[in-house]
N, C-alpha and C. Protein backbone atom coordinates (compact mmCIF):
# COMPACT_ATOMS: atom_id res chain seq x y z
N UNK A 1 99.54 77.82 120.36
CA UNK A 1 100.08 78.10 119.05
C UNK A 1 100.43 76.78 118.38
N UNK A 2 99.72 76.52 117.03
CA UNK A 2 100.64 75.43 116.53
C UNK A 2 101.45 75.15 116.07
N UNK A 3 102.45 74.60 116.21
CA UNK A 3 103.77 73.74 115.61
C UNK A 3 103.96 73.71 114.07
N UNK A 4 104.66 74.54 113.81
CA UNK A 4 105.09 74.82 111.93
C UNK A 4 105.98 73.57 111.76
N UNK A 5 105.72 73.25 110.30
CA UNK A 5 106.71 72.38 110.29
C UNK A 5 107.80 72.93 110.17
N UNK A 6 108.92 72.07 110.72
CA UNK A 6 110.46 73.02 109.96
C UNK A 6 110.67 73.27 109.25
N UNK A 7 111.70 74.37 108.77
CA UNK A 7 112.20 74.37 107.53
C UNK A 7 112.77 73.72 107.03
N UNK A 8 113.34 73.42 105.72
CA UNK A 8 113.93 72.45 105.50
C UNK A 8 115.45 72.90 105.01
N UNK A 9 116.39 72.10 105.87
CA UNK A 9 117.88 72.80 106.27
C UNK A 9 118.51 71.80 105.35
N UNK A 10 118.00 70.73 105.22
CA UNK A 10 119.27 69.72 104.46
C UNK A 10 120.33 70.04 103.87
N UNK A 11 121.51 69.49 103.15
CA UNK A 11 122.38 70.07 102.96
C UNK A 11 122.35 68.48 101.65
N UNK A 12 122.17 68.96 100.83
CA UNK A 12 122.33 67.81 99.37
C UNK A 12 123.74 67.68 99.09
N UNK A 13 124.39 65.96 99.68
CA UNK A 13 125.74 65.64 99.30
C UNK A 13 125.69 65.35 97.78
N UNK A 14 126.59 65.84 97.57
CA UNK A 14 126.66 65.95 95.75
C UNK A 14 128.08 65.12 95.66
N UNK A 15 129.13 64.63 96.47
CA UNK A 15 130.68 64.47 95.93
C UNK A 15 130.87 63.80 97.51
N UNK A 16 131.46 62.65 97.42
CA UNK A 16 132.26 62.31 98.87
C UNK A 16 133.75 62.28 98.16
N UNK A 17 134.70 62.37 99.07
CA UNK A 17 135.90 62.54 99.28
C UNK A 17 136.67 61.29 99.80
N UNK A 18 137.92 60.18 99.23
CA UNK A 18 138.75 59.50 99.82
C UNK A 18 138.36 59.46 101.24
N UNK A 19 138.72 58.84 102.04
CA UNK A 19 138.24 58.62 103.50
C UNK A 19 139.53 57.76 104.05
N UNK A 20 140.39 58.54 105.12
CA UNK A 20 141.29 58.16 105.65
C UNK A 20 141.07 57.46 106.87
N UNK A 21 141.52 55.99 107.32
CA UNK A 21 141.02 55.19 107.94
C UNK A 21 142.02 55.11 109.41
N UNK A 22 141.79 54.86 110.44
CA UNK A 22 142.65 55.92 111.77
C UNK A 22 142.23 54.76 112.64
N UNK A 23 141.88 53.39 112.51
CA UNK A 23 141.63 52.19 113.17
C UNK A 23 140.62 52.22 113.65
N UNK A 24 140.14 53.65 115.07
CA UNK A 24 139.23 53.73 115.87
C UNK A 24 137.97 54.16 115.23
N UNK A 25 138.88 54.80 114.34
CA UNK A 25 137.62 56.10 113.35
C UNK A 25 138.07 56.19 111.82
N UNK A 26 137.06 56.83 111.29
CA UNK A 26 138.01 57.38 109.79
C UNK A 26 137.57 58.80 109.53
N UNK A 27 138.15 59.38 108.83
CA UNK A 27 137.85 60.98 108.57
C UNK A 27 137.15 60.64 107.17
N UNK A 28 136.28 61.39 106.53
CA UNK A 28 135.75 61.74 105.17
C UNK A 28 135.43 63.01 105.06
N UNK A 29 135.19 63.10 104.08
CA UNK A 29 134.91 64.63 103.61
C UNK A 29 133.96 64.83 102.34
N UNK A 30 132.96 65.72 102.48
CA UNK A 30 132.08 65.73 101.48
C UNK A 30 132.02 66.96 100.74
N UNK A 31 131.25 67.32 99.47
CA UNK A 31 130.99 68.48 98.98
C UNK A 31 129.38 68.42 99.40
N UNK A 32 128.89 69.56 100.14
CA UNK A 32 127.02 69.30 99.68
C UNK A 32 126.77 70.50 99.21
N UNK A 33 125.70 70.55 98.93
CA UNK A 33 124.96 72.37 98.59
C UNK A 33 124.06 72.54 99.21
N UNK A 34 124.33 73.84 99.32
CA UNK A 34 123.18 74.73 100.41
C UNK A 34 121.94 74.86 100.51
N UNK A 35 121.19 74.38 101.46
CA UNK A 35 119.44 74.27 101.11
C UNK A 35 119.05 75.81 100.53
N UNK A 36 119.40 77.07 100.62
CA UNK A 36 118.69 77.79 100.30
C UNK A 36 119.55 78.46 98.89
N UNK A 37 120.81 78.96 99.24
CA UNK A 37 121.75 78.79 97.46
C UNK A 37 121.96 78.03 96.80
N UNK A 38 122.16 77.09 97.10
CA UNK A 38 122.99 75.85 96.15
C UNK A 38 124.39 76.00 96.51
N UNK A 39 125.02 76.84 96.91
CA UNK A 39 126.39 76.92 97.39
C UNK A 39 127.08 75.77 97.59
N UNK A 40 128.29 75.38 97.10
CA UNK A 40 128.56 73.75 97.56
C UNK A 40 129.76 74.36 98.42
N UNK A 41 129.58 73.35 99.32
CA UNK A 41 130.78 73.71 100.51
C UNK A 41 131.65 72.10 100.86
N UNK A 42 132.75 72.44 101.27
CA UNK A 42 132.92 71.26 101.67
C UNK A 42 133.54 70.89 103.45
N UNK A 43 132.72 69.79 103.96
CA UNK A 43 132.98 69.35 104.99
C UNK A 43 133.53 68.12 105.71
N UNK A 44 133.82 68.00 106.64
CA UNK A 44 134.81 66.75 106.99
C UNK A 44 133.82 66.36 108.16
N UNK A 45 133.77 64.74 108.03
CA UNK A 45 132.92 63.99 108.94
C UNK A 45 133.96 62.97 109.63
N UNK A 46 133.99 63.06 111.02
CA UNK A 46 134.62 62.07 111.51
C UNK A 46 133.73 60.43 111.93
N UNK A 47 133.88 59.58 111.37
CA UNK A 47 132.87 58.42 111.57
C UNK A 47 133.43 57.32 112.88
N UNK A 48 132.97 56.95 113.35
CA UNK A 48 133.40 56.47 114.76
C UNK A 48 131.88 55.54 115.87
N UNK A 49 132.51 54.25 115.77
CA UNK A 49 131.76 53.98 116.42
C UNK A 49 131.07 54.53 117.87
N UNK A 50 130.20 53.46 118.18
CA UNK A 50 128.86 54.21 119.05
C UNK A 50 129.52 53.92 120.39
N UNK A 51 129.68 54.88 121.53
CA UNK A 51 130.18 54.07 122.56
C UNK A 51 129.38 53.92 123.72
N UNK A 52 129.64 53.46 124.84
CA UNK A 52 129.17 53.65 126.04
C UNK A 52 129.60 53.84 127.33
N UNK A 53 129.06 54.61 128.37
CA UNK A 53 129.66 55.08 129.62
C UNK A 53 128.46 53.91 130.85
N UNK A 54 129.23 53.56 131.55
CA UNK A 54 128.91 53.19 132.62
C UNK A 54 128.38 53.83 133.58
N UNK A 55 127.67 54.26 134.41
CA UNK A 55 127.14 54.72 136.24
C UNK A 55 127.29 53.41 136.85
N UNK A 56 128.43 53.04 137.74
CA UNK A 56 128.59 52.10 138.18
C UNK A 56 128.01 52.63 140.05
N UNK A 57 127.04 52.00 140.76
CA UNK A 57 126.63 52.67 141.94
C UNK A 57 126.91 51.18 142.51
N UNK A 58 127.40 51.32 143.59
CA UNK A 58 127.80 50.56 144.60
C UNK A 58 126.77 50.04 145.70
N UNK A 59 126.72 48.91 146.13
CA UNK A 59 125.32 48.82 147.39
C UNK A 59 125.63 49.86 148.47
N UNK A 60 126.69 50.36 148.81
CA UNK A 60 127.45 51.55 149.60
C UNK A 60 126.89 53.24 149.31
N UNK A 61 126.04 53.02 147.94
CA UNK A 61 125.78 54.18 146.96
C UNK A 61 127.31 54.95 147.01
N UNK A 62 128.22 54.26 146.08
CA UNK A 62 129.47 54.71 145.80
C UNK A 62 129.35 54.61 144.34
N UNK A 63 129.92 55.90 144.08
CA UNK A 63 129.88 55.73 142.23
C UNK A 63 131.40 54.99 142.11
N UNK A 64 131.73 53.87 141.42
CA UNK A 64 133.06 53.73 140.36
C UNK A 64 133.86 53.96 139.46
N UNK A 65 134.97 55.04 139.67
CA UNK A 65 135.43 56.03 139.30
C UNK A 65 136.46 55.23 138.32
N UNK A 66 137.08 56.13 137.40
CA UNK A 66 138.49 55.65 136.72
C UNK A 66 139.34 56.77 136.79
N UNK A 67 140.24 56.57 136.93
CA UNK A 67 141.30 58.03 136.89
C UNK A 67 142.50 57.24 135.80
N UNK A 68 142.38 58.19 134.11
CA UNK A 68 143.50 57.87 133.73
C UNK A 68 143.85 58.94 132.75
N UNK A 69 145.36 58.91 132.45
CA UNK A 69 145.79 60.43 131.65
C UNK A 69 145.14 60.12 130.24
N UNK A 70 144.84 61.18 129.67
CA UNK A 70 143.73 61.59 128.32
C UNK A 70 144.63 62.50 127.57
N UNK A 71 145.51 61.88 126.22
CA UNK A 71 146.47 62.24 125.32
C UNK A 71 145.85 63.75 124.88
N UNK A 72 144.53 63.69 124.35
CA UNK A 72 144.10 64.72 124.02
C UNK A 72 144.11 66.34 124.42
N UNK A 73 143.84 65.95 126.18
CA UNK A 73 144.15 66.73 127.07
C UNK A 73 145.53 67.18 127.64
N UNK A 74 146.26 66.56 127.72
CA UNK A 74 147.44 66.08 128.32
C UNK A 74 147.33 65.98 129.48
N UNK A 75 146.35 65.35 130.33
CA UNK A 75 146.34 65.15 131.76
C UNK A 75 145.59 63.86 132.33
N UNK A 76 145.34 63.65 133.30
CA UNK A 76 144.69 62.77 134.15
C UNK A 76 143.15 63.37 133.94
N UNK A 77 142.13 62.55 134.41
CA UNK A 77 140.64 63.01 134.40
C UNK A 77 140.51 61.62 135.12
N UNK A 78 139.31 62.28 135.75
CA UNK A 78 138.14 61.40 136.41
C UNK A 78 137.12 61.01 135.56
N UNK A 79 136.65 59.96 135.65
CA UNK A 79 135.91 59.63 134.30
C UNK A 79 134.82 58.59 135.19
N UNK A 80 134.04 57.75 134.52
CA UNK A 80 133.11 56.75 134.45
C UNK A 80 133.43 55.88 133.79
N UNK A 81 133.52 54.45 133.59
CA UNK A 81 134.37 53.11 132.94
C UNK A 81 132.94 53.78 131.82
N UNK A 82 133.98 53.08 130.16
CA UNK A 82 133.11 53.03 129.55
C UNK A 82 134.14 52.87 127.75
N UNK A 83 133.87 52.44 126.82
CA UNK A 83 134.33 52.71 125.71
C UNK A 83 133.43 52.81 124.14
N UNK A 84 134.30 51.54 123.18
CA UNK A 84 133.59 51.67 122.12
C UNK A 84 132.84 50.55 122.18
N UNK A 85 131.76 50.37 121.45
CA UNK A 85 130.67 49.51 121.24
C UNK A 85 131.60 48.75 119.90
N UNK A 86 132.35 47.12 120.52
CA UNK A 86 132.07 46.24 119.44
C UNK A 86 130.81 46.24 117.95
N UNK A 87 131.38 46.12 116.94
CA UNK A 87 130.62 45.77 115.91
C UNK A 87 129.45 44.40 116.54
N UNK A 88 128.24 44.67 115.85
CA UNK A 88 127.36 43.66 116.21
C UNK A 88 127.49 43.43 117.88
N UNK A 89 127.74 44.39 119.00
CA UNK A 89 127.66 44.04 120.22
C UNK A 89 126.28 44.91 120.93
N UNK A 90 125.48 44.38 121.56
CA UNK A 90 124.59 45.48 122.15
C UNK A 90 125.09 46.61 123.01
N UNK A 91 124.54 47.61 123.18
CA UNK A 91 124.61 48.65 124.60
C UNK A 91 125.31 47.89 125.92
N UNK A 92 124.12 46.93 125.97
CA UNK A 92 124.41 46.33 127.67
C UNK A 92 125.63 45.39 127.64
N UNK A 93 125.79 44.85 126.83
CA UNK A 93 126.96 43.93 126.37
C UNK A 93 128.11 44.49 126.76
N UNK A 94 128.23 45.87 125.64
CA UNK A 94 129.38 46.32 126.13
C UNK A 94 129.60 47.40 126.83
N UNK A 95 128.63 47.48 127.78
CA UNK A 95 128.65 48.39 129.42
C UNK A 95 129.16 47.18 130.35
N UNK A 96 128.54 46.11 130.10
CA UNK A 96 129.18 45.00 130.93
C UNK A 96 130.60 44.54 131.05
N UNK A 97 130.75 44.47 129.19
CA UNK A 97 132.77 44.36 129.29
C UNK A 97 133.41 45.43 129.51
N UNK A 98 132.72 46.44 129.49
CA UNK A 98 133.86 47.83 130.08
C UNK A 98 133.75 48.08 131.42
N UNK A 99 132.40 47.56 131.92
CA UNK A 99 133.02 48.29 133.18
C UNK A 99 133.85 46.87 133.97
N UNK A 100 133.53 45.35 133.46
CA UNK A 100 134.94 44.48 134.06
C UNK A 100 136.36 44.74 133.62
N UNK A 101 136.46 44.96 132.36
CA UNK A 101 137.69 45.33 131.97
C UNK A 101 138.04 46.23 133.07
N UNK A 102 137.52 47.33 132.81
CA UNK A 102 138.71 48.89 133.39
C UNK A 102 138.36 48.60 134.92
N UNK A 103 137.42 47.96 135.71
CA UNK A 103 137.14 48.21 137.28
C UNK A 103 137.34 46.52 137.72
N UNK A 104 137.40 45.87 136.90
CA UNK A 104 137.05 44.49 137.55
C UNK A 104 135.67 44.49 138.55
N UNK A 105 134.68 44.91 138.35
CA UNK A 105 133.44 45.01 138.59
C UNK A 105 132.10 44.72 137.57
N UNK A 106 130.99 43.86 138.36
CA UNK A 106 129.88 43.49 137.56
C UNK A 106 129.15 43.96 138.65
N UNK A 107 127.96 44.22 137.95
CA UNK A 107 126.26 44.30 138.46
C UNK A 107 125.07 43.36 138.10
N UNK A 108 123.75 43.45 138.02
CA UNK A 108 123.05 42.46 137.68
C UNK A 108 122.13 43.13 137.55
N UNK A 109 121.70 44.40 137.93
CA UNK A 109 120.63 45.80 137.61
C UNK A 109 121.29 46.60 136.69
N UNK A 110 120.84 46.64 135.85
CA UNK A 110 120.98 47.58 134.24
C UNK A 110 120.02 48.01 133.86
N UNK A 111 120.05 49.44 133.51
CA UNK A 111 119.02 50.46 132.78
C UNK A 111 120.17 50.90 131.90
N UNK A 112 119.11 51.35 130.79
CA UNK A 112 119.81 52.66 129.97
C UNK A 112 119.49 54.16 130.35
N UNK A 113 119.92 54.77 130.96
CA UNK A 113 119.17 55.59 130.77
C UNK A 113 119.27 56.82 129.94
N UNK A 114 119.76 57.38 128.96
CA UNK A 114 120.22 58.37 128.63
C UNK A 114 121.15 58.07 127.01
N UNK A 115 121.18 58.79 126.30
CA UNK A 115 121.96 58.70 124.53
C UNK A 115 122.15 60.38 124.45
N UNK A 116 123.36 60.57 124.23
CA UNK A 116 123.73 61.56 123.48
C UNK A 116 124.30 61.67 122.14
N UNK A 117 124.71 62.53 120.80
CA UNK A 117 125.50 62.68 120.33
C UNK A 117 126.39 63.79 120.59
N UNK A 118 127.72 62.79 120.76
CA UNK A 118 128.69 63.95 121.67
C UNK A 118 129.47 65.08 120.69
N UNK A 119 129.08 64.93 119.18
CA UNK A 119 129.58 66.12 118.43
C UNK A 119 128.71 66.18 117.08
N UNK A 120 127.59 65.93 117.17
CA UNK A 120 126.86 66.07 115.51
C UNK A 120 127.84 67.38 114.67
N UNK A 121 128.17 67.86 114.86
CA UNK A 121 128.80 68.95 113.95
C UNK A 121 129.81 68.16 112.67
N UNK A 122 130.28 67.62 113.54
CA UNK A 122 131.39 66.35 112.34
C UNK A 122 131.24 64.62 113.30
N UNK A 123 130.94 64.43 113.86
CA UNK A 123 130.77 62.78 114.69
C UNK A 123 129.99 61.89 114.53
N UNK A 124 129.76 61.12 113.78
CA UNK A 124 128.84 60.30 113.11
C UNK A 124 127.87 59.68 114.46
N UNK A 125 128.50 59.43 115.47
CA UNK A 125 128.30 58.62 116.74
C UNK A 125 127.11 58.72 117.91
N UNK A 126 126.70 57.96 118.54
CA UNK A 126 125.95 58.14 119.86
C UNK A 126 126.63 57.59 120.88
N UNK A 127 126.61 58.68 121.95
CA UNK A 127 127.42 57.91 123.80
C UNK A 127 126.01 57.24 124.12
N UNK A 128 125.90 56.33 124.72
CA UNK A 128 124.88 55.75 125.33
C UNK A 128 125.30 55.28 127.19
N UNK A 129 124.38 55.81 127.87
CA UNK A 129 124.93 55.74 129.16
C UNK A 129 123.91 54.81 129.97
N UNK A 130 124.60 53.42 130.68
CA UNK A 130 123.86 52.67 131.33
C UNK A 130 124.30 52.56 133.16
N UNK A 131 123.32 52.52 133.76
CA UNK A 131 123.25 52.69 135.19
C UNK A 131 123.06 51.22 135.44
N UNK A 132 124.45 50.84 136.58
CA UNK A 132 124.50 49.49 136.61
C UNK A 132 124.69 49.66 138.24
N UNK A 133 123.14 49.35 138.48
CA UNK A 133 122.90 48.94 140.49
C UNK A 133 124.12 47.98 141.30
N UNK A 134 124.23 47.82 142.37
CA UNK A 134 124.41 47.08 143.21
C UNK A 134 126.11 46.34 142.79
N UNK A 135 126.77 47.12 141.86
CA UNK A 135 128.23 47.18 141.11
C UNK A 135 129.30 46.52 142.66
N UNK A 136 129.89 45.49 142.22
CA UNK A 136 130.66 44.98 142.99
C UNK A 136 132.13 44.56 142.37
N UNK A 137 133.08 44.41 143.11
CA UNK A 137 134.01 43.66 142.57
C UNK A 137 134.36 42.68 142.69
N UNK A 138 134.29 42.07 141.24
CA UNK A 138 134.55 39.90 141.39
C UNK A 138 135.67 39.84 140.68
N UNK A 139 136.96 41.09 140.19
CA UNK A 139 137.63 40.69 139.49
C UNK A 139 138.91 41.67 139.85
N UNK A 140 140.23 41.33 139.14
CA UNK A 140 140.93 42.87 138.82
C UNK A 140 140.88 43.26 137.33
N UNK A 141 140.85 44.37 137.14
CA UNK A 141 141.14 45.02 136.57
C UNK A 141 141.90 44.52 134.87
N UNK A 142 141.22 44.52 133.49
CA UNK A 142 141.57 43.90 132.77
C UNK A 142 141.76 44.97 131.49
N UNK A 143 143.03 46.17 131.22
CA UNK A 143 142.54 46.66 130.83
C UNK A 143 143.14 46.73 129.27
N UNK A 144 142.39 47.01 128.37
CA UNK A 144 143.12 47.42 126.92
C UNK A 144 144.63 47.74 126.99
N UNK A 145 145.75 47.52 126.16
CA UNK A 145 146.87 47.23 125.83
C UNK A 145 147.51 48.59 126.40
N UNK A 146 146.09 49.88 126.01
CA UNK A 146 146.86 51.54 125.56
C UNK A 146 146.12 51.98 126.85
N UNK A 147 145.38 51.28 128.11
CA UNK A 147 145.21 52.00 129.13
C UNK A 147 146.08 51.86 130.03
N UNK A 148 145.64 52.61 130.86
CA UNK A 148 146.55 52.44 132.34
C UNK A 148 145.61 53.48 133.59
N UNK A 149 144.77 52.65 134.35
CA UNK A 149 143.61 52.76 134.77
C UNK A 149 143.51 52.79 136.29
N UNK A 150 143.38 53.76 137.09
CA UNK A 150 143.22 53.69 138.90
C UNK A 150 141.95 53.53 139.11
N UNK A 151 140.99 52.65 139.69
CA UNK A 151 139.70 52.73 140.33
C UNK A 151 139.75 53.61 141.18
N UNK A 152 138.40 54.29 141.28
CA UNK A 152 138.58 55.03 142.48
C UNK A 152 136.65 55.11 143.08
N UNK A 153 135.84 55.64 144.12
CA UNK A 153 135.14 55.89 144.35
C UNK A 153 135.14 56.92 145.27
N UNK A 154 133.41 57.40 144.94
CA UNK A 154 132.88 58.30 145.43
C UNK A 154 131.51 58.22 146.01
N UNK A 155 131.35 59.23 146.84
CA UNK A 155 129.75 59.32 147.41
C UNK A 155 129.18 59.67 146.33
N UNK A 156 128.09 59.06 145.72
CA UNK A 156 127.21 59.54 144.95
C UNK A 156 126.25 60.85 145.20
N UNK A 157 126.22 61.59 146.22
CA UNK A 157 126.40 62.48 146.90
C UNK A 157 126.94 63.70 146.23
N UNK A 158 128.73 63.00 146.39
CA UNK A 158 129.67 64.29 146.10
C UNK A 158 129.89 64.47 144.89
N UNK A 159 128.66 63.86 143.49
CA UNK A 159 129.21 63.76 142.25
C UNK A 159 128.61 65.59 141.83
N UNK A 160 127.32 65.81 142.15
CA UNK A 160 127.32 67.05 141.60
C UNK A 160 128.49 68.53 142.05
N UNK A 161 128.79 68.31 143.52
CA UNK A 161 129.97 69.10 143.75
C UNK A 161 131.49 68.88 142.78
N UNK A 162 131.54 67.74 142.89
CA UNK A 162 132.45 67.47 141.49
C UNK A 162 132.59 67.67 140.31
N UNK A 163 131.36 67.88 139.69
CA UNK A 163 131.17 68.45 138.39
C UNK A 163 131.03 69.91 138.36
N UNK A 164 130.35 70.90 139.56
CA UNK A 164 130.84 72.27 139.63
C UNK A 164 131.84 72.31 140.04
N UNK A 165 132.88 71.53 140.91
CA UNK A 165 134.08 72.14 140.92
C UNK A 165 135.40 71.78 139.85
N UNK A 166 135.04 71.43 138.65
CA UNK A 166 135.93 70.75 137.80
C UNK A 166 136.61 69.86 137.70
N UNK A 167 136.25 69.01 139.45
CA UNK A 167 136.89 67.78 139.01
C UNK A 167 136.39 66.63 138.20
N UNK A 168 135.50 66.41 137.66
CA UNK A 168 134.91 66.35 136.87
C UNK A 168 134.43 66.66 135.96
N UNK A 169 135.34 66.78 134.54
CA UNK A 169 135.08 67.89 133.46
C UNK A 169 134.62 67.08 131.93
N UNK A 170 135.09 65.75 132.16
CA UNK A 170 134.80 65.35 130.49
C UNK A 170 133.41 65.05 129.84
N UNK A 171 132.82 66.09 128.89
CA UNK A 171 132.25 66.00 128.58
C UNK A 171 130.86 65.12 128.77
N UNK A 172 131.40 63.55 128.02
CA UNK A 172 130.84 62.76 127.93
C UNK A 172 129.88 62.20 129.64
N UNK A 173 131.20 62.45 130.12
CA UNK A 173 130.67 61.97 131.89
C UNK A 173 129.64 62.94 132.62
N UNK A 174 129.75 64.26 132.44
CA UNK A 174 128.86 65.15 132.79
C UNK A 174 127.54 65.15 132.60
N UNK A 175 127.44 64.50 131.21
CA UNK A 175 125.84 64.55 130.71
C UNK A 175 125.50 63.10 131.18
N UNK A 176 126.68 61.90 131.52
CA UNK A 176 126.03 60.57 131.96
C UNK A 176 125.34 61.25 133.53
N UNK A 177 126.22 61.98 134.14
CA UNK A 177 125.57 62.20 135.44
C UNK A 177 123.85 63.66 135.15
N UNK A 178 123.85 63.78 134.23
CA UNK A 178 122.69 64.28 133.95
C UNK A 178 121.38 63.58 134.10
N UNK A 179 122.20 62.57 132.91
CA UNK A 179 121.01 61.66 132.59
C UNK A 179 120.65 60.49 134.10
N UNK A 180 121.66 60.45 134.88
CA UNK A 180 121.44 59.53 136.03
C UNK A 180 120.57 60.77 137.04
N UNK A 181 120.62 61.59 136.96
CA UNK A 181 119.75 62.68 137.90
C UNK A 181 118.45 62.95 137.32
N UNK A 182 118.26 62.82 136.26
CA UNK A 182 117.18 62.35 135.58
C UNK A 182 116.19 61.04 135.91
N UNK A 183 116.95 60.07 135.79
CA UNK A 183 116.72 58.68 136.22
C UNK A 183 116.02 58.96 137.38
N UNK A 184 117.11 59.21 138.23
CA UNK A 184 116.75 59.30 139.67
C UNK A 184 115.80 60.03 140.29
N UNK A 185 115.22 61.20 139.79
CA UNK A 185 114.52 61.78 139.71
C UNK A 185 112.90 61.41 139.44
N UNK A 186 112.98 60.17 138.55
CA UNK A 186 111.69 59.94 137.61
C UNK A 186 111.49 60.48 136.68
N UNK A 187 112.16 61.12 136.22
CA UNK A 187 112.01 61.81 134.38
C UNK A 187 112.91 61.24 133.16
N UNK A 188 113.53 60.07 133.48
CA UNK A 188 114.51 60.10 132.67
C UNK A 188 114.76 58.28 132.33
N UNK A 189 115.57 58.09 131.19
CA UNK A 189 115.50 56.36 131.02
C UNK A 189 114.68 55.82 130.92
């Protein structure tokens, strides 16, 4: 069967809105109209830089864990080192300063393998997730002003039991270990 083109969904911004600025991010808000009424509606876009998650694998095949409390949540989570992408900084750049910052750990094998957008609905942004081989530690731990950060590891092994049993729930980290089973696999990166 062949491939129709799509329809066409656009949504014609007609009006942007003041834009409140939040350091990390800013909120805006638009009027557009409806590809098929004209209906104008209005919506709120959160804009926010691009970030990145680490797969830090150990010569041990140990993944490099972070355990720190998440305001949002109100709790602790297990996570993957990783943050925002500096202005003008590459992917690998700043997979490299996040995962020394939060682990005091470097590698010297880097792939990308994997980009998500973790909320197109309102998130201007892409997670970008890089797999960094043979991850050691040459440092401690250097971390942003507002963290407060436990290393921890795991069998790379016990990461998919971790993610069905919820200890491993944030979002962002779930689909990095997607995209690394991918990798690993040969389908992916």
């Amino acid at each position: 069967m062949p491939k129709s083109d799509p329809p066409d969904l656009d949504w014609t911004i007609v009006r942007q809105h003041p834009v409140k600025d939040y350091h990390i991010f800013r909120i805006g808000q638009h009027d557009a109209a409806h590809p098929l009424t004209g209906e104008i509606r209005t919506f709120s876009v959160i804009a926010m830089p691009d970030w990145v998650n680490v797969v830090a694998i150990t010569p041990g095949d140990e993944i490099v864990l972070v355990r720190q409390y998440r305001h949002g949540s109100a709790r602790q989570t297990l996570e993957i080192p990783g943050g925002l992408i500096e202005k003008d900084e590459s992917v690998e750049r700043a997979a490299r300063r996040e995962l020394r910052e939060e682990t005091g750990y470097e590698a010297e094998d880097w792939h990308e393998i994997g980009v998500v957008e973790p909320n197109p609905a309102l998130q201007t942004n892409r997670c970008y997730t890089m797999l960094a081989r043979g991850a050691r530690q040459v440092a401690d731990l250097d971390p942003d002003p507002g963290e407060v950060i436990a290393v921890e590891h795991r069998p790379l092994a016990d990461i998919h039991t971790m993610v069905k049993s919820g200890e491993i729930i944030h979002a962002m980290v779930v689909a990095a270990f997607y995209h690394l089973h991918g990798y690993l696999q040969g389908f992916g990166g």
